[in-house]
Every structure is written in C-alpha cells, then in structure tokens.
C-alpha atoms as a PDB file:
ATOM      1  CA  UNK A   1     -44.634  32.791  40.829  1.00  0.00           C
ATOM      2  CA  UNK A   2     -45.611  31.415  37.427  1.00  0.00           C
ATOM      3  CA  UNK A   3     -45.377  27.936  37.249  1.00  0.00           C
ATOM      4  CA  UNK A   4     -44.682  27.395  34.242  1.00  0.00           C
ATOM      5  CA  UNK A   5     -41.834  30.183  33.891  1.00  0.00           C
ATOM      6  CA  UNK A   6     -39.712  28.755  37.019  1.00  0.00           C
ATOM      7  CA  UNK A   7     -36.427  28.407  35.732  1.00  0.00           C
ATOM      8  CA  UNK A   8     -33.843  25.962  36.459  1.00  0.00           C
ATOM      9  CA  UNK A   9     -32.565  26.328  40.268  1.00  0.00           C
ATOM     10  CA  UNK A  10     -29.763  28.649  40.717  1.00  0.00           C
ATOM     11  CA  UNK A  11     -28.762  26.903  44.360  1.00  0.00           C
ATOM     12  CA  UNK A  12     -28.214  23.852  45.218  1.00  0.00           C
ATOM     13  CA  UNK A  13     -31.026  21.093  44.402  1.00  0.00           C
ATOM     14  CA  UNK A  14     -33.268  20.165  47.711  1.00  0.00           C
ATOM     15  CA  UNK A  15     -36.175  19.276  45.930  1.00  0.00           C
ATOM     16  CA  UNK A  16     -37.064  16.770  42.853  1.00  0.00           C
ATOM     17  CA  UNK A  17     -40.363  16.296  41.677  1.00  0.00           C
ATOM     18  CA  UNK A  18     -40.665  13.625  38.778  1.00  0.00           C
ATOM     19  CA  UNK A  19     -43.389  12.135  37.057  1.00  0.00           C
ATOM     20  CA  UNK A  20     -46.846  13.400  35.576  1.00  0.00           C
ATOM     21  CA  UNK A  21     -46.195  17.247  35.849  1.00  0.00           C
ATOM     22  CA  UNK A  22     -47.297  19.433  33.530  1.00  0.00           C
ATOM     23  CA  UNK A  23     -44.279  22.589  34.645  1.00  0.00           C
ATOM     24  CA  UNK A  24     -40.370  20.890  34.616  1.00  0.00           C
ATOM     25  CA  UNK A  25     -37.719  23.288  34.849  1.00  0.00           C
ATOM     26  CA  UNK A  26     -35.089  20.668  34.257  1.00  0.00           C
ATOM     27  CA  UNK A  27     -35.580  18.429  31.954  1.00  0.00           C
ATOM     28  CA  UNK A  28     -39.073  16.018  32.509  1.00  0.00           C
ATOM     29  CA  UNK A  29     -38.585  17.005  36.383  1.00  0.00           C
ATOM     30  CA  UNK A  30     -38.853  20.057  38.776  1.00  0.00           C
ATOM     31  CA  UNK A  31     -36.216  21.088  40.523  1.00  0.00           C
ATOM     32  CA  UNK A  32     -36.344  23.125  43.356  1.00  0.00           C
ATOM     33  CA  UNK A  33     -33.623  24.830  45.363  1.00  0.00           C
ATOM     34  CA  UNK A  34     -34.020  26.888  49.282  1.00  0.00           C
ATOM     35  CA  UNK A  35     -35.023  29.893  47.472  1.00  0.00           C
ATOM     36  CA  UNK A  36     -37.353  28.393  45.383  1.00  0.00           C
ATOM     37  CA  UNK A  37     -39.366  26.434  48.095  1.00  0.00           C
ATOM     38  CA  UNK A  38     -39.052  29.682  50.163  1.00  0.00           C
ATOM     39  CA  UNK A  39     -40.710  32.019  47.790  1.00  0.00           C
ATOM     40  CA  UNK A  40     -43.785  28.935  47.693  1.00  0.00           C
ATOM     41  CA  UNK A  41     -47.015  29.601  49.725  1.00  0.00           C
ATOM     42  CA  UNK A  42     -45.916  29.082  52.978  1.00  0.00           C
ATOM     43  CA  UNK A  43     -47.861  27.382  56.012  1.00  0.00           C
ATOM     44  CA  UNK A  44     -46.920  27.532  59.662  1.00  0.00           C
ATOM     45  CA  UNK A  45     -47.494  24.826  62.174  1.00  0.00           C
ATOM     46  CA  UNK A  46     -46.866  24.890  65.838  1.00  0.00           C
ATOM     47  CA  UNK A  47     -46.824  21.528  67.148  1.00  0.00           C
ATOM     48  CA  UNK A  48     -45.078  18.438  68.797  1.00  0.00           C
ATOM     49  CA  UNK A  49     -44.335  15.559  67.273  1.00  0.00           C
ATOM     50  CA  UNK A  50     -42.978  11.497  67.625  1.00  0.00           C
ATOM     51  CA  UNK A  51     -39.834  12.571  66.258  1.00  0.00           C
ATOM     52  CA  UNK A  52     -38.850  15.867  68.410  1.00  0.00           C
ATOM     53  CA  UNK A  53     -38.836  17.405  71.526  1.00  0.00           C
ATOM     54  CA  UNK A  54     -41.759  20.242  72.955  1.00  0.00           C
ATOM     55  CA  UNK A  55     -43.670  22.123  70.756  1.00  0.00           C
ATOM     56  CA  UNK A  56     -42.145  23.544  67.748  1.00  0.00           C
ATOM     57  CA  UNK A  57     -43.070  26.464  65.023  1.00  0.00           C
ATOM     58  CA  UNK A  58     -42.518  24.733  61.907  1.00  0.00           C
ATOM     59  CA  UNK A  59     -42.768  26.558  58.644  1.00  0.00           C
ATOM     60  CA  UNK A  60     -41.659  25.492  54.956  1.00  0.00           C
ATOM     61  CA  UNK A  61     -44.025  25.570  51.636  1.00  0.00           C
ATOM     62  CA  UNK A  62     -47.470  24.122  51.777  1.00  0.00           C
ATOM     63  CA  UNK A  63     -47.695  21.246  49.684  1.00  0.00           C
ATOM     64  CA  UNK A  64     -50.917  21.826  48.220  1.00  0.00           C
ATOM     65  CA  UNK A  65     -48.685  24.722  46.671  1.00  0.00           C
ATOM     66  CA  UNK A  66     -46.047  22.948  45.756  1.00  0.00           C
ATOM     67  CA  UNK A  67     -48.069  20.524  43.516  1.00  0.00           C
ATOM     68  CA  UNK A  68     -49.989  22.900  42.099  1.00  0.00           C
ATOM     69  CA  UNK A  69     -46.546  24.979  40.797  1.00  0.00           C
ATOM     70  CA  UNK A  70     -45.606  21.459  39.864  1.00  0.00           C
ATOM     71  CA  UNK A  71     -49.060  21.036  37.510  1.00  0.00           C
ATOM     72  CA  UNK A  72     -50.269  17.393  38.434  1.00  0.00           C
ATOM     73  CA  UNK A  73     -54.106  16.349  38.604  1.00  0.00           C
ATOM     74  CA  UNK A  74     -52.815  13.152  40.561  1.00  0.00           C
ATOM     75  CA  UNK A  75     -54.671  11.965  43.998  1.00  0.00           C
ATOM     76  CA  UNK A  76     -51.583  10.866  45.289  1.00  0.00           C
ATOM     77  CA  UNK A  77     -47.758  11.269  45.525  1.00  0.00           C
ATOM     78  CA  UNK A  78     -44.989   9.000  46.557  1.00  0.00           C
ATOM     79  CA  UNK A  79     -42.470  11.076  48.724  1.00  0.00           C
ATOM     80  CA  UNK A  80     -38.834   9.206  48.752  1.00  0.00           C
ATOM     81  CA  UNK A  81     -36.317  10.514  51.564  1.00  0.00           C
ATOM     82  CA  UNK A  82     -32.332  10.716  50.847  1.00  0.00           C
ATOM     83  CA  UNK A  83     -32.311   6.757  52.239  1.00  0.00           C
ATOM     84  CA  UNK A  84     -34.976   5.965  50.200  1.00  0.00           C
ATOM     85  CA  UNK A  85     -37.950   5.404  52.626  1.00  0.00           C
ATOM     86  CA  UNK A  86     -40.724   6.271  50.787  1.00  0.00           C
ATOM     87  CA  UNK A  87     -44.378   6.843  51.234  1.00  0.00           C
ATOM     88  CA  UNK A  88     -47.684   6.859  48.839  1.00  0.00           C
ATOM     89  CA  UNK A  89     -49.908  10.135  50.285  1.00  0.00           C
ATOM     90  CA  UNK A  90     -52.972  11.037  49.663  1.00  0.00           C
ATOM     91  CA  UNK A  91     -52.834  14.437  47.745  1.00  0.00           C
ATOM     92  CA  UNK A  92     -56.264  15.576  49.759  1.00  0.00           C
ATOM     93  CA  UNK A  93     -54.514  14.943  52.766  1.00  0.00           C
ATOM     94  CA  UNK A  94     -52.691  18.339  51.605  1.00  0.00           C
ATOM     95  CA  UNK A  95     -55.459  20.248  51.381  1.00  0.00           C
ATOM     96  CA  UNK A  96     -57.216  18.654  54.369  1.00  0.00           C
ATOM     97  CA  UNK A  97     -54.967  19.673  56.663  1.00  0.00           C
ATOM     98  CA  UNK A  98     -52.444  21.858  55.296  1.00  0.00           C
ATOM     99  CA  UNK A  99     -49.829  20.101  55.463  1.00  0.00           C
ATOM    100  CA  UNK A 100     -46.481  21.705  54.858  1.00  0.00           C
ATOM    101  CA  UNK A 101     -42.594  20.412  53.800  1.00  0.00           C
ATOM    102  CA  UNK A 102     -41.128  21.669  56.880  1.00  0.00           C
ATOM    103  CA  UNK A 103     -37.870  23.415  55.996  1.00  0.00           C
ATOM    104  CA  UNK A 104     -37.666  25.399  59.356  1.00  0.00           C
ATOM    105  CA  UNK A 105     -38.144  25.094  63.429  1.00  0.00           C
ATOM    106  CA  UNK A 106     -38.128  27.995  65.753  1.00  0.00           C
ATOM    107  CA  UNK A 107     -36.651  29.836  62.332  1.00  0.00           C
ATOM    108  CA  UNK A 108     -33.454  27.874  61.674  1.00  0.00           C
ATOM    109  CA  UNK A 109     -32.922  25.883  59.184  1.00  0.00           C
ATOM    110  CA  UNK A 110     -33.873  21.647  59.702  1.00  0.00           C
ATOM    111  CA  UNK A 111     -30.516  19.920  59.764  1.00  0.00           C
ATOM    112  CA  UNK A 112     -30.329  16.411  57.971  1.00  0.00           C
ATOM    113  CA  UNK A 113     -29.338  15.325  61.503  1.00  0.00           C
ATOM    114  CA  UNK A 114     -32.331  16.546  62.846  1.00  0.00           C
ATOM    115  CA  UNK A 115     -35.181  15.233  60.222  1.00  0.00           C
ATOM    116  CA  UNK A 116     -33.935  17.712  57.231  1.00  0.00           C
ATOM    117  CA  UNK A 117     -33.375  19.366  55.583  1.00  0.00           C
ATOM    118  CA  UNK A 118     -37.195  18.963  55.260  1.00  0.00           C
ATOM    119  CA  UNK A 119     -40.095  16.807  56.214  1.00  0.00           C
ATOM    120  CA  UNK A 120     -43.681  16.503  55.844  1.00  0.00           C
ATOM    121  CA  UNK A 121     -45.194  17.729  58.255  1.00  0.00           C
ATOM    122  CA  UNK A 122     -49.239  16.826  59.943  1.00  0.00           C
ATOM    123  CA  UNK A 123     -50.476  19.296  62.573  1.00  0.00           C
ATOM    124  CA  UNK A 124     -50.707  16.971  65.477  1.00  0.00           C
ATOM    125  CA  UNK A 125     -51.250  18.948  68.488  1.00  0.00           C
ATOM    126  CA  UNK A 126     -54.152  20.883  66.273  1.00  0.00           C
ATOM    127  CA  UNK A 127     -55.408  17.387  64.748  1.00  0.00           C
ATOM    128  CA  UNK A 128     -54.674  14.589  67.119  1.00  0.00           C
ATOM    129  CA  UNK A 129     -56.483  12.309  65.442  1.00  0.00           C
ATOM    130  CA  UNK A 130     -53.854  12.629  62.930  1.00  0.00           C
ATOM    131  CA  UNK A 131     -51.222  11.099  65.161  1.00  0.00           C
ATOM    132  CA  UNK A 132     -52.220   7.362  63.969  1.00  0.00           C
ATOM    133  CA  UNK A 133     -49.727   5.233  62.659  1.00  0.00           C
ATOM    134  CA  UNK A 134     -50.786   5.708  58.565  1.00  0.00           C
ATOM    135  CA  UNK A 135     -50.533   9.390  59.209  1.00  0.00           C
ATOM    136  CA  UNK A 136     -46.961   8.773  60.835  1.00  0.00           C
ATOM    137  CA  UNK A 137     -45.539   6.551  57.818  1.00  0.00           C
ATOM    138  CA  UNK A 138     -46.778   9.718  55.609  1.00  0.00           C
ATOM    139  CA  UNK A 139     -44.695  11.685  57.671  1.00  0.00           C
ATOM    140  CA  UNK A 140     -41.377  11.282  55.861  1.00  0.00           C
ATOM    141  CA  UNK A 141     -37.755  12.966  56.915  1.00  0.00           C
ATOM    142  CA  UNK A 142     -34.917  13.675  54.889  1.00  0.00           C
ATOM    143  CA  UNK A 143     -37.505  14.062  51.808  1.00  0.00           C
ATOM    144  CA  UNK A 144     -35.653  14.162  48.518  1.00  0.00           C
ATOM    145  CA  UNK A 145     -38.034  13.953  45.632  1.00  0.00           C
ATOM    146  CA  UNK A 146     -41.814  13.650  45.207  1.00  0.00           C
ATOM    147  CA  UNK A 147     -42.945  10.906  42.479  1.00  0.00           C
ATOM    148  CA  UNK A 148     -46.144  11.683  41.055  1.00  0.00           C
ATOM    149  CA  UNK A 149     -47.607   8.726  39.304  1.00  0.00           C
END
C-alpha cells in the first residue's frame, strides 16, 4: 500500500492519526478504517497480559508500519483512548519490540468492552522485562487517535 495514495476510509473511522505526518487522507489527518489497518503489516503476539485472562494470540497492524504509512520522522507519539487516557511512547519502542495495535484475540474481533476495539500491545510473556509499570501506562485500550508531535 502506497502511503501516500491511501484514500479517505470507506468504513467506519477506528483510527486518527494527527499531527506532523507527511501522508493525510482526510484533511491534515489520517484516517484509518478495519480494512485499512487490516491490509497494514501485521504482527502476531501470543501472550498474557495485566488486563486479560491466559495466554492470548493477538494480532492487529504493527505500529512501526503504521507510522511509517503515516510519514512522521518523530521519536515519539502520544496515543489518546476513546476516554481520553493518553500516553507519550517512545517510537523505538515500536521497532524494539514489535509492538502491534491489537485489533484481534484468538481471531475475533477486540470488543470496546473488552480493551477495543484496539490496544497497544508489548509482548510480555516473550519480554518480561517489559511488564514494568512505564511499559504498562504505554499500554493504552480503547486507542482512538495517535498525536504525533
């Protein structure tokens, strides 16, 4: 997928990305529907978390990917969930450990009422290191937009 030919989202808008981007489809911003984020780079991670129960096989569009579609130099992002928690992360945390934007467990979609419809998402069980409390206020549910500074 070109970048900078993504058009505007046919589907319904799960994704905003504001900011310094060089590729908006809408607008200054990038907007991203299910199909969109789907047809990303896609990571898998099979882990447990703080938030869920047993060991689950996440797998939604790594974000390394989704910045770079996006076309930002920045070396970090603020990530705002639909309540408005939001979180500054370190873009080479991305690339580190490649993390994803969950959009699906055990290959359903996340429900809002069940940390969707997608998160950010550390592999813990294969990093445990990871599972610090910084790491866990990077971790944000519900995610909404990503502001890139």
């Amino acid at each position: 997928m070109m970048a900078d030919q993504l058009p505007p989202p046919e589907g319904d808008v799960l994704l905003r990305v504001t900011g310094d981007i060089d590729h908006p489809n809408v607008g200054d911003e990038l907007h991203l529907d299910r199909e969109m984020l789907l047809s990303l780079p896609q990571g898998v991670i099979e882990t447990s978390t703080p938030w869920t129960e047993g060991v689950g096989r996440f797998e939604g569009p790594l974000l390394s990917a989704l910045l770079e579609v996006a076309g930002t130099q920045s070396e970090h992002v603020r990530i705002q969930a639909l309540n408005e928690y939001e979180s500054e992360v370190p873009v080479s945390d991305f690339h580190d450990h490649g993390v994803i934007l969950a959009l699906e467990r055990d290959g359903e979609p996340i429900a809002v009422r069940d940390l969707g419809p997608m998160f950010v998402l550390y592999p813990f069980d294969e990093r445990p290191e990871l599972l610090n409390e910084t790491v866990r206020h990077r971790s944000v549910w519900h995610v909404g937009s990503i502001h890139v500074p």
